[in-house]
C-alpha atoms as a PDB file:
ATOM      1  CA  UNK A   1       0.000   0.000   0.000  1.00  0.00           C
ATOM      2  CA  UNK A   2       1.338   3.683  -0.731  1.00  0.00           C
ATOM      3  CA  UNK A   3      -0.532   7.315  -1.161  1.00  0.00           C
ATOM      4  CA  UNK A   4       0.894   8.157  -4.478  1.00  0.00           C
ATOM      5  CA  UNK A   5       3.637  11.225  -4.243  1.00  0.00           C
ATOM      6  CA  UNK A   6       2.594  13.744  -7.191  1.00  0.00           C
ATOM      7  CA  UNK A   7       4.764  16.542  -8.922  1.00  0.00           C
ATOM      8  CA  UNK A   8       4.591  20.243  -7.901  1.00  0.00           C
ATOM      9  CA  UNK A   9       5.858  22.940 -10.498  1.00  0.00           C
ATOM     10  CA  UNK A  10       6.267  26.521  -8.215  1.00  0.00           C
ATOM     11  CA  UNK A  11       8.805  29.015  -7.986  1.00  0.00           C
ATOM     12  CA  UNK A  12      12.371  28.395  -5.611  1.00  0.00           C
ATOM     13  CA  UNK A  13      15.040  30.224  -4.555  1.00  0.00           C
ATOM     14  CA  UNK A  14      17.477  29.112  -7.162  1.00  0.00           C
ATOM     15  CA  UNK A  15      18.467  30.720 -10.526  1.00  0.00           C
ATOM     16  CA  UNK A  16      20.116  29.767 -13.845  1.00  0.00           C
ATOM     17  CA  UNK A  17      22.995  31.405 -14.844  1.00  0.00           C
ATOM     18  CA  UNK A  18      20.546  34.221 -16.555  1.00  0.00           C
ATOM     19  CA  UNK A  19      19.528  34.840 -13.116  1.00  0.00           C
ATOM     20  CA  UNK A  20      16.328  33.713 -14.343  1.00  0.00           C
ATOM     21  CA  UNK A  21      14.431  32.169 -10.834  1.00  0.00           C
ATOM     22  CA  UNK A  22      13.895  28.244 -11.523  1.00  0.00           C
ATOM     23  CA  UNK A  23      11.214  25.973 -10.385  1.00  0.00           C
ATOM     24  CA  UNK A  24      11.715  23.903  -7.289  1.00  0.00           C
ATOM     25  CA  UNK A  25      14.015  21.059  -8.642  1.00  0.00           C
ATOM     26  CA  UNK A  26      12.444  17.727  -9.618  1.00  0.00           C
ATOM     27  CA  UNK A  27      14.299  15.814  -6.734  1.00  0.00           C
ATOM     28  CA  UNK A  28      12.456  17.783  -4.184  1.00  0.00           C
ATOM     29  CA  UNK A  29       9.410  18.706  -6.007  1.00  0.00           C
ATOM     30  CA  UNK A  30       7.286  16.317  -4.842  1.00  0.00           C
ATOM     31  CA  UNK A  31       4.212  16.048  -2.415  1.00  0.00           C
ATOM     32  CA  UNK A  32       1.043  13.961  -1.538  1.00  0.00           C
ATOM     33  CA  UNK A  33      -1.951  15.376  -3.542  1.00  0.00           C
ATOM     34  CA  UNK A  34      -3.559  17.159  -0.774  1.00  0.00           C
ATOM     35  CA  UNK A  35       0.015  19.056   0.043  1.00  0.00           C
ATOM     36  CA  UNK A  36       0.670  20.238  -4.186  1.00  0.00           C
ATOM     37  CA  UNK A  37      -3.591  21.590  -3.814  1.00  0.00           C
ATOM     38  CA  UNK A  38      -2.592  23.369  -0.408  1.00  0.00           C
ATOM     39  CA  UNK A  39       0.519  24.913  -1.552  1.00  0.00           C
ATOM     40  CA  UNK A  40      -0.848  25.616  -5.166  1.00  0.00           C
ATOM     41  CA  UNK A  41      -3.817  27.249  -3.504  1.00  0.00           C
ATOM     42  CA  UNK A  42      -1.836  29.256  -0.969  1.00  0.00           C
ATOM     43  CA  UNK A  43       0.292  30.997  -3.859  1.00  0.00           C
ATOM     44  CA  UNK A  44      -2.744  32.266  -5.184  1.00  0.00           C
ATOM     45  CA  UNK A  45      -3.653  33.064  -2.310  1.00  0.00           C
ATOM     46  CA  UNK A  46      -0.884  35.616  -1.952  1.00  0.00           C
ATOM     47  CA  UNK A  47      -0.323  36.491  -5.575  1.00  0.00           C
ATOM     48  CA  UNK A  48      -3.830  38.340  -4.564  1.00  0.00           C
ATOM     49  CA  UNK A  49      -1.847  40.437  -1.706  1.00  0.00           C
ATOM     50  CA  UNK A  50       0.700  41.170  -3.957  1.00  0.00           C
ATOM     51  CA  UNK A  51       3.256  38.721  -2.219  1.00  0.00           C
ATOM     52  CA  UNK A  52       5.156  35.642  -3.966  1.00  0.00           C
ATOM     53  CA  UNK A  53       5.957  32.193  -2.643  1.00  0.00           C
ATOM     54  CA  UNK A  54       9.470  30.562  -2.967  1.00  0.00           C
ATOM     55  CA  UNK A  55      10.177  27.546  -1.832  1.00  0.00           C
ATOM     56  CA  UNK A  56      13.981  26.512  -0.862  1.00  0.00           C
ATOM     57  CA  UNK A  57      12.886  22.693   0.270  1.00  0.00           C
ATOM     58  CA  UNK A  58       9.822  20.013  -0.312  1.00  0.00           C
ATOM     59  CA  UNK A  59      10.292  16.522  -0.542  1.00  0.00           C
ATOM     60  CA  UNK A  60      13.853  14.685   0.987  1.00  0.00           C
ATOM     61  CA  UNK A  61      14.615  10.994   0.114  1.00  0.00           C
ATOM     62  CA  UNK A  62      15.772   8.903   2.533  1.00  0.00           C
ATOM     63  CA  UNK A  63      19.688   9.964   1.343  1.00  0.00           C
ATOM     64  CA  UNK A  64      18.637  14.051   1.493  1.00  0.00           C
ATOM     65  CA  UNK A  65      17.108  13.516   4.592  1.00  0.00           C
ATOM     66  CA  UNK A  66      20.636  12.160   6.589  1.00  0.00           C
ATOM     67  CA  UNK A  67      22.345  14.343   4.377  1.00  0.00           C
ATOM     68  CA  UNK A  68      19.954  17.411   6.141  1.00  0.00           C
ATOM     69  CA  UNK A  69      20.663  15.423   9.357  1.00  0.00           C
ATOM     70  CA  UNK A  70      24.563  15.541   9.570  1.00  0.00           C
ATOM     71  CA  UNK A  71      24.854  19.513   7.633  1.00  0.00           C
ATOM     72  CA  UNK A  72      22.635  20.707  10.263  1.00  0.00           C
ATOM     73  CA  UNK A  73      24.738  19.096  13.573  1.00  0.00           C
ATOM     74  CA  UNK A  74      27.512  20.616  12.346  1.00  0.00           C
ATOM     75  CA  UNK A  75      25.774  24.186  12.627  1.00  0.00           C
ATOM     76  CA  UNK A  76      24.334  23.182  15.981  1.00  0.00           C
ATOM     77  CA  UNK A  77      20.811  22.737  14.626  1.00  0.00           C
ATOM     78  CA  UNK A  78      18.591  20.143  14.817  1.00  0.00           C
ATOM     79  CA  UNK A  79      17.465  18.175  11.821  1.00  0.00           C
ATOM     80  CA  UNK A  80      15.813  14.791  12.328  1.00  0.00           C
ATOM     81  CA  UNK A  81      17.290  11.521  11.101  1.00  0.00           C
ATOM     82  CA  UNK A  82      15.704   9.577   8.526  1.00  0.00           C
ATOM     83  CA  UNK A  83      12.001   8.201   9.496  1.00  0.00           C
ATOM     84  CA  UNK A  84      12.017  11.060  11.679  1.00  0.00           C
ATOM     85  CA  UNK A  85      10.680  14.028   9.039  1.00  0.00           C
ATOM     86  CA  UNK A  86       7.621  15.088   7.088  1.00  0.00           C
ATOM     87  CA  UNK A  87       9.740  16.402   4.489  1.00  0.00           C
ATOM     88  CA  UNK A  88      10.079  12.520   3.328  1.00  0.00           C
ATOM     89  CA  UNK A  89       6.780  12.275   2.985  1.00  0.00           C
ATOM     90  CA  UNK A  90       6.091  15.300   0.492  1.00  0.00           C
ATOM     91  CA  UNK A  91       4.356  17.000   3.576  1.00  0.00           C
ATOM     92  CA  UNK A  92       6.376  19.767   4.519  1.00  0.00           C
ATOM     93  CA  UNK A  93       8.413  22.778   2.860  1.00  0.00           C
ATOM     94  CA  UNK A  94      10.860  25.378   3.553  1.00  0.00           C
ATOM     95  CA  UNK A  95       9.788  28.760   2.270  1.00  0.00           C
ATOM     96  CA  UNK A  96      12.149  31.679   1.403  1.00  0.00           C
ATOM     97  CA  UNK A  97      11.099  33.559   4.750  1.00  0.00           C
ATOM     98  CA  UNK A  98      12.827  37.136   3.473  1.00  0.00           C
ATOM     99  CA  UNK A  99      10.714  37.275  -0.149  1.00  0.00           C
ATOM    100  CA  UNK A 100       7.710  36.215   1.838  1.00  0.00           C
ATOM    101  CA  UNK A 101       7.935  39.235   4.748  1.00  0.00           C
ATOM    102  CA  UNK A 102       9.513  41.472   2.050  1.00  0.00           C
ATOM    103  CA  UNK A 103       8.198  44.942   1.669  1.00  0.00           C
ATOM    104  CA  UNK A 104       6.560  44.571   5.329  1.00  0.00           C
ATOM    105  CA  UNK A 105       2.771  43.531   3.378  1.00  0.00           C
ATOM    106  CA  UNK A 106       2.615  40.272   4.988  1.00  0.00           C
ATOM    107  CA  UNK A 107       3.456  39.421   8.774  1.00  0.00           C
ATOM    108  CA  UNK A 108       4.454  36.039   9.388  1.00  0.00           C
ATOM    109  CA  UNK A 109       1.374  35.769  11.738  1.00  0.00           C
ATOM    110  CA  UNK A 110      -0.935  37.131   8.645  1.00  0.00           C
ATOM    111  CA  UNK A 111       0.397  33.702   6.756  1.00  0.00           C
ATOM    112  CA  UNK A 112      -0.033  31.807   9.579  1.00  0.00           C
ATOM    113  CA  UNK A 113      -3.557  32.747   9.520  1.00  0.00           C
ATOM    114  CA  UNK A 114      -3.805  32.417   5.668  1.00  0.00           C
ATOM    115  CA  UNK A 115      -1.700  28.698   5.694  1.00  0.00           C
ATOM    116  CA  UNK A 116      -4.451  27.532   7.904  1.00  0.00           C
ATOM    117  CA  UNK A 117      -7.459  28.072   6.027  1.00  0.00           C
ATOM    118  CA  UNK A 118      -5.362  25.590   3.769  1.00  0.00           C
ATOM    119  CA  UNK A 119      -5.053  23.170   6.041  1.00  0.00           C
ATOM    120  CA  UNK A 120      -1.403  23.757   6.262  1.00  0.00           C
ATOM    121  CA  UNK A 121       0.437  24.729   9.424  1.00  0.00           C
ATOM    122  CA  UNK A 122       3.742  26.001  11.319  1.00  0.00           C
ATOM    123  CA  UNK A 123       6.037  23.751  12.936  1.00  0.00           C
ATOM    124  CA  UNK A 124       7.025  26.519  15.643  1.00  0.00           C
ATOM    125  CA  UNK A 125       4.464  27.477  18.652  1.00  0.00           C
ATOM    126  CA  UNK A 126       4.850  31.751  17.526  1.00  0.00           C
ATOM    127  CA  UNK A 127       4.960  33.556  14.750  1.00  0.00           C
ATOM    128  CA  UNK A 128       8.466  34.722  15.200  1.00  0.00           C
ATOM    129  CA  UNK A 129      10.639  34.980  11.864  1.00  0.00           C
ATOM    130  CA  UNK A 130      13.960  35.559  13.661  1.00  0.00           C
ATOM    131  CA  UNK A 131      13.519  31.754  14.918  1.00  0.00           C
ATOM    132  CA  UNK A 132      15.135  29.078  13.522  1.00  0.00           C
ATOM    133  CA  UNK A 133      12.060  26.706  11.413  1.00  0.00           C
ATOM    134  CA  UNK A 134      10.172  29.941  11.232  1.00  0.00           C
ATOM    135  CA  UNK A 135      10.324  28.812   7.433  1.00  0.00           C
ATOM    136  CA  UNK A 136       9.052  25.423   7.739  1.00  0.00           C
ATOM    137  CA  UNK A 137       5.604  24.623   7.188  1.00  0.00           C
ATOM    138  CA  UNK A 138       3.170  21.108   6.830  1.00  0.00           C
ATOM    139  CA  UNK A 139       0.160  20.027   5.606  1.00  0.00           C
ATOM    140  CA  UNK A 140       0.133  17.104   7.916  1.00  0.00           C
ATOM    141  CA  UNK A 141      -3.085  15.090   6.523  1.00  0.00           C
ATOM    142  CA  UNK A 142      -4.760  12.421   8.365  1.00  0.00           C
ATOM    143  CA  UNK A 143      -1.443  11.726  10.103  1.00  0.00           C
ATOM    144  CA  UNK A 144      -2.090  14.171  12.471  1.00  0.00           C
ATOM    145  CA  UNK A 145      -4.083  11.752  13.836  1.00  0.00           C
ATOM    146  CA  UNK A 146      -1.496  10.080  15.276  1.00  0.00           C
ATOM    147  CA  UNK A 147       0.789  12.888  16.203  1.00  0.00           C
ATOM    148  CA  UNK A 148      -2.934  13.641  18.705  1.00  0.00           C
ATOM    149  CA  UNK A 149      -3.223   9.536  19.456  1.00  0.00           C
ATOM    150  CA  UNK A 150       0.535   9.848  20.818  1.00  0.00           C
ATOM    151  CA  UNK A 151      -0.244  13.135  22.935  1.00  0.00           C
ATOM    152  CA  UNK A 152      -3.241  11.825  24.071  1.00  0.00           C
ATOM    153  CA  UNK A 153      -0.888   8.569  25.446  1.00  0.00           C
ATOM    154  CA  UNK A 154      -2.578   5.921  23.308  1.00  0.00           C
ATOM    155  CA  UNK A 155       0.344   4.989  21.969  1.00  0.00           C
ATOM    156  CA  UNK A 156       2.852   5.306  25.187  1.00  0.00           C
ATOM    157  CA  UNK A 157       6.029   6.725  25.740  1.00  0.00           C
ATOM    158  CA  UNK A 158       8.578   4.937  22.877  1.00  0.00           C
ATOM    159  CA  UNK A 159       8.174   7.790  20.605  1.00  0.00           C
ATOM    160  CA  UNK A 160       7.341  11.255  20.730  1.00  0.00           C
ATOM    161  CA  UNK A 161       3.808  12.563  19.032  1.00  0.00           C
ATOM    162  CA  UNK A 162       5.742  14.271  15.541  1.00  0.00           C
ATOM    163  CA  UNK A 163       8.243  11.383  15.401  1.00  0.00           C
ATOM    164  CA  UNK A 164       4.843   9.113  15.545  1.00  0.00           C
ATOM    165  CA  UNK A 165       3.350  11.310  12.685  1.00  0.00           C
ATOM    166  CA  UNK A 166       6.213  11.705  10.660  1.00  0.00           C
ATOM    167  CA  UNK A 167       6.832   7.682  10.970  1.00  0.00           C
ATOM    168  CA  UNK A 168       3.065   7.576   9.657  1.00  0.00           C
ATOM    169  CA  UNK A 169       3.575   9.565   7.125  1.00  0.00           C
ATOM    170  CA  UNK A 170       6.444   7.614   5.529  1.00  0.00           C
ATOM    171  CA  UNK A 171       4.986   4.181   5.449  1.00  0.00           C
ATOM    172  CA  UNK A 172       2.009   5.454   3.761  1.00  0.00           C
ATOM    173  CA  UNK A 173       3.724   6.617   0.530  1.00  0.00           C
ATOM    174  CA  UNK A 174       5.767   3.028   0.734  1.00  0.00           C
ATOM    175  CA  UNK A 175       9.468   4.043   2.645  1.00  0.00           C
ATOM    176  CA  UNK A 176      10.812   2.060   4.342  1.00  0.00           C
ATOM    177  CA  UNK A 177      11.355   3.454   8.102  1.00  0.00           C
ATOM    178  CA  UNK A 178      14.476   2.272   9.885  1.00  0.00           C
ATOM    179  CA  UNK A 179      13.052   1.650  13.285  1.00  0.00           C
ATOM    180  CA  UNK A 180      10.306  -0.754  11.964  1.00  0.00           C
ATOM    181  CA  UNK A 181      11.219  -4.261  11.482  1.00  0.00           C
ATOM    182  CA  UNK A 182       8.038  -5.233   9.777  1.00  0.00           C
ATOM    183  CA  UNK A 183       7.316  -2.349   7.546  1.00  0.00           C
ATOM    184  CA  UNK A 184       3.532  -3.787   6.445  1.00  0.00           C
ATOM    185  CA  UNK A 185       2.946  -4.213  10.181  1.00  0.00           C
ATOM    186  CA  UNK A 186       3.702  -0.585  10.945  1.00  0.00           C
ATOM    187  CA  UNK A 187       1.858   0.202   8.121  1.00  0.00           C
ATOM    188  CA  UNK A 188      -1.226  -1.646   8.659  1.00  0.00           C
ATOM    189  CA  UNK A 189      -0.929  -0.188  12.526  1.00  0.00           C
ATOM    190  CA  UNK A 190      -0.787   3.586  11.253  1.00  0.00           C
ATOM    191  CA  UNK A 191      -4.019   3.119   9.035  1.00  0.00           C
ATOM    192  CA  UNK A 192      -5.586   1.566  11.805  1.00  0.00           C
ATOM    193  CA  UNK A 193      -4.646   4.640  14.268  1.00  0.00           C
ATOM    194  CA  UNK A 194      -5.964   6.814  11.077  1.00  0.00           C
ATOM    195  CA  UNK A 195      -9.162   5.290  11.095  1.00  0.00           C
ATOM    196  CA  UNK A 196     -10.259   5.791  14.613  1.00  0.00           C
ATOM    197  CA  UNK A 197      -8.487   2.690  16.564  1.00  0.00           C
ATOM    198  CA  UNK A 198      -6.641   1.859  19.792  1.00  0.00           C
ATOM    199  CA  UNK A 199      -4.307  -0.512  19.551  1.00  0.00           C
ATOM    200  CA  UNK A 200      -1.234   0.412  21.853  1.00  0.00           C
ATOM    201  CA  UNK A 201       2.016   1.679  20.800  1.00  0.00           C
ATOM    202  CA  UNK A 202       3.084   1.710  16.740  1.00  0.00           C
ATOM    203  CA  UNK A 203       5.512  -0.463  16.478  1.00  0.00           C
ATOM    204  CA  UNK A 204       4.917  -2.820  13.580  1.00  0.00           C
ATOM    205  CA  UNK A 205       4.198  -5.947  15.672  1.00  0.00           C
ATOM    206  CA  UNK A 206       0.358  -7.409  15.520  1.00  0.00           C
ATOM    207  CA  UNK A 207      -0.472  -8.291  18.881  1.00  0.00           C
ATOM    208  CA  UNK A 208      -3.682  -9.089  19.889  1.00  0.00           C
ATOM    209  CA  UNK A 209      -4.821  -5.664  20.120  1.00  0.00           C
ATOM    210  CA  UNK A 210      -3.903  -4.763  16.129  1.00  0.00           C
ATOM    211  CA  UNK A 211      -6.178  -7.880  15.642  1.00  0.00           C
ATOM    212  CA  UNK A 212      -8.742  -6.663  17.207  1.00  0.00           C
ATOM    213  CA  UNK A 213      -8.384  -3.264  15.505  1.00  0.00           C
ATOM    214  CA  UNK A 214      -8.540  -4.885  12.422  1.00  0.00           C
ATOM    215  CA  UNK A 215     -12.385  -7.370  13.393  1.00  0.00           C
ATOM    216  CA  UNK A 216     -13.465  -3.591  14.279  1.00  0.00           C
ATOM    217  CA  UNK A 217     -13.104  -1.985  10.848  1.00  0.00           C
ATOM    218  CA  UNK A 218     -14.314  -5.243   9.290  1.00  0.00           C
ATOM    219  CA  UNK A 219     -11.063  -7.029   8.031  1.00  0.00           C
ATOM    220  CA  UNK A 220     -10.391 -10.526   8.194  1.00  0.00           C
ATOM    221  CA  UNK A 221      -6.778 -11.708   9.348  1.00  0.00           C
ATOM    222  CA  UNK A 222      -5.109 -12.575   6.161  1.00  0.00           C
ATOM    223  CA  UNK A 223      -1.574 -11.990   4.965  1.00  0.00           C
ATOM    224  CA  UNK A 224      -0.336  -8.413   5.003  1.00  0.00           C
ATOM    225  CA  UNK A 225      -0.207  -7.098   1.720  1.00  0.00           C
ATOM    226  CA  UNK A 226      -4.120  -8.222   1.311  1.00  0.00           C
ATOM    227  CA  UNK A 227      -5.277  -6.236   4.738  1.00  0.00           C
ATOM    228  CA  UNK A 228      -3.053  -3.026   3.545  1.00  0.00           C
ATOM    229  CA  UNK A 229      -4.930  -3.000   0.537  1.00  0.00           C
ATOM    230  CA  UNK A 230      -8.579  -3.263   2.690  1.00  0.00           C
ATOM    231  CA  UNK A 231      -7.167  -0.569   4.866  1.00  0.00           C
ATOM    232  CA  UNK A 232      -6.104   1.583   1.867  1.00  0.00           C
ATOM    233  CA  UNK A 233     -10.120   1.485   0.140  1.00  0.00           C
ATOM    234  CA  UNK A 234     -11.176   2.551   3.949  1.00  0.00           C
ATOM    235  CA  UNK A 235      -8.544   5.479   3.981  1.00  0.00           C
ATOM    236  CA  UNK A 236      -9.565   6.644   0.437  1.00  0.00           C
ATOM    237  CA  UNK A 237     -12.900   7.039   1.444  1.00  0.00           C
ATOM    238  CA  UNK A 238     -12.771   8.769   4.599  1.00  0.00           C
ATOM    239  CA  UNK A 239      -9.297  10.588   3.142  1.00  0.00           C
ATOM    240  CA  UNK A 240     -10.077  10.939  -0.455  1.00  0.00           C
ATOM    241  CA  UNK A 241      -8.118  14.068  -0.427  1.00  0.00           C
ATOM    242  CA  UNK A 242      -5.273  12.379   0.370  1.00  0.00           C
ATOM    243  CA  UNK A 243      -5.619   9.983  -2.685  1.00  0.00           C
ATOM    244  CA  UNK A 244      -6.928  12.074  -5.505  1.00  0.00           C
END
């Protein structure tokens, strides 16, 4: 089972050697569906205010993502490892902060506000642009789910509530997350959480409890790959947006 990853064309922070501004680059201009409408929707939104929206960072393989990981620790800032990000599931970005604020239209809290109404969100607690991630943004999906299953301490205490979401995130579009040993498992747990079950901690092992889940939402123990796929026509129809 994966949500497909779809391609994004929008404005970055790079240029040619014109300096003529490029698109985002293919490697990193990717997204889940409901992410490309968000962002898509939110440059119009601003193109109406008279602002423009450049992006400097989308989608991170697995590679990009340790890559991200060791750069940062050498500038003393924190970058997750691998498994650990919503950037590898095409559900976060890095915006060029100074074109954004430029000219003093917008305040960051005014495209807080707008980002919202798009579903799509900060990763900081204020709208402060002199802190560090004031840039980063998500359109965290039905994953958020889990990041609230985690706080709400449904799923205990081995991971925090992001690293739960972003770990949610990553098995549904089919990468493979380190800390998993069964990858379907965790999978098949994460839709589960999705759809409105308690099962314990995700971990990618079916106890007893992921059984249960499963009787609950009407799936019959089988092999994996055939209760992923059951679980994937259940997401589509209560997450459609997530799909199309």
């Amino acid at each position: 089972m994966s949500a497909p990853l779809v391609s994004i064309n929008i404005p970055s922070i790079y240029f040619d050697s014109h300096n003529n501004r490029k698109n985002l680059p293919d490697r990193m201009a990717q997204c889940a569906p409901d992410t490309r409408r968000a962002v898509l929707n939110l440059r119009m939104d601003l193109a109406g205010r008279g602002v423009e929206l450049f992006l400097s960072d989308m989608f991170r393989s697995f590679d990009m993502q340790l890559q991200a990981h060791i750069e940062n620790a050498k500038k003393g800032v924190f970058s997750p490892r691998p498994g650990g990000s919503l950037h590898e599931a095409g559900r976060a970005f890095d915006l060029d902060l100074k074109a954004l604020l430029v000219g003093h239209i917008l305040k960051l809290s005014d495209f807080w506000e707008i980002a919202r109404q798009r579903g799509v969100v900060p990763i900081i607690g204020a709208p402060d642009p002199s802190k560090s991630e004031a840039w980063h943004f998500e359109c965290r999906g039905s994953h958020a789910l889990v990041r609230e299953y985690y706080q709400q301490g449904k799923g205990g205490a081995a991971m925090k509530p992001y690293e739960a979401m972003a770990a949610s995130a990553i098995l549904a579009i089919g990468v493979k997350v380190e800390r998993f040993q069964n990858q379907k498992a965790a999978a098949i747990q994460s839709s589960l959480i999705r759809l409105g079950q308690s099962l314990g901690p995700l971990d990618g092992s079916i106890g007893q409890k992921t059984r249960d889940a499963l009787t609950a939402v009407g799936i019959q123990q089988g092999d994996e790959q055939t209760m992923l796929n059951q679980l994937e026509e259940q997401l589509k129809q209560q997450f459609p947006e997530e799909f199309e």
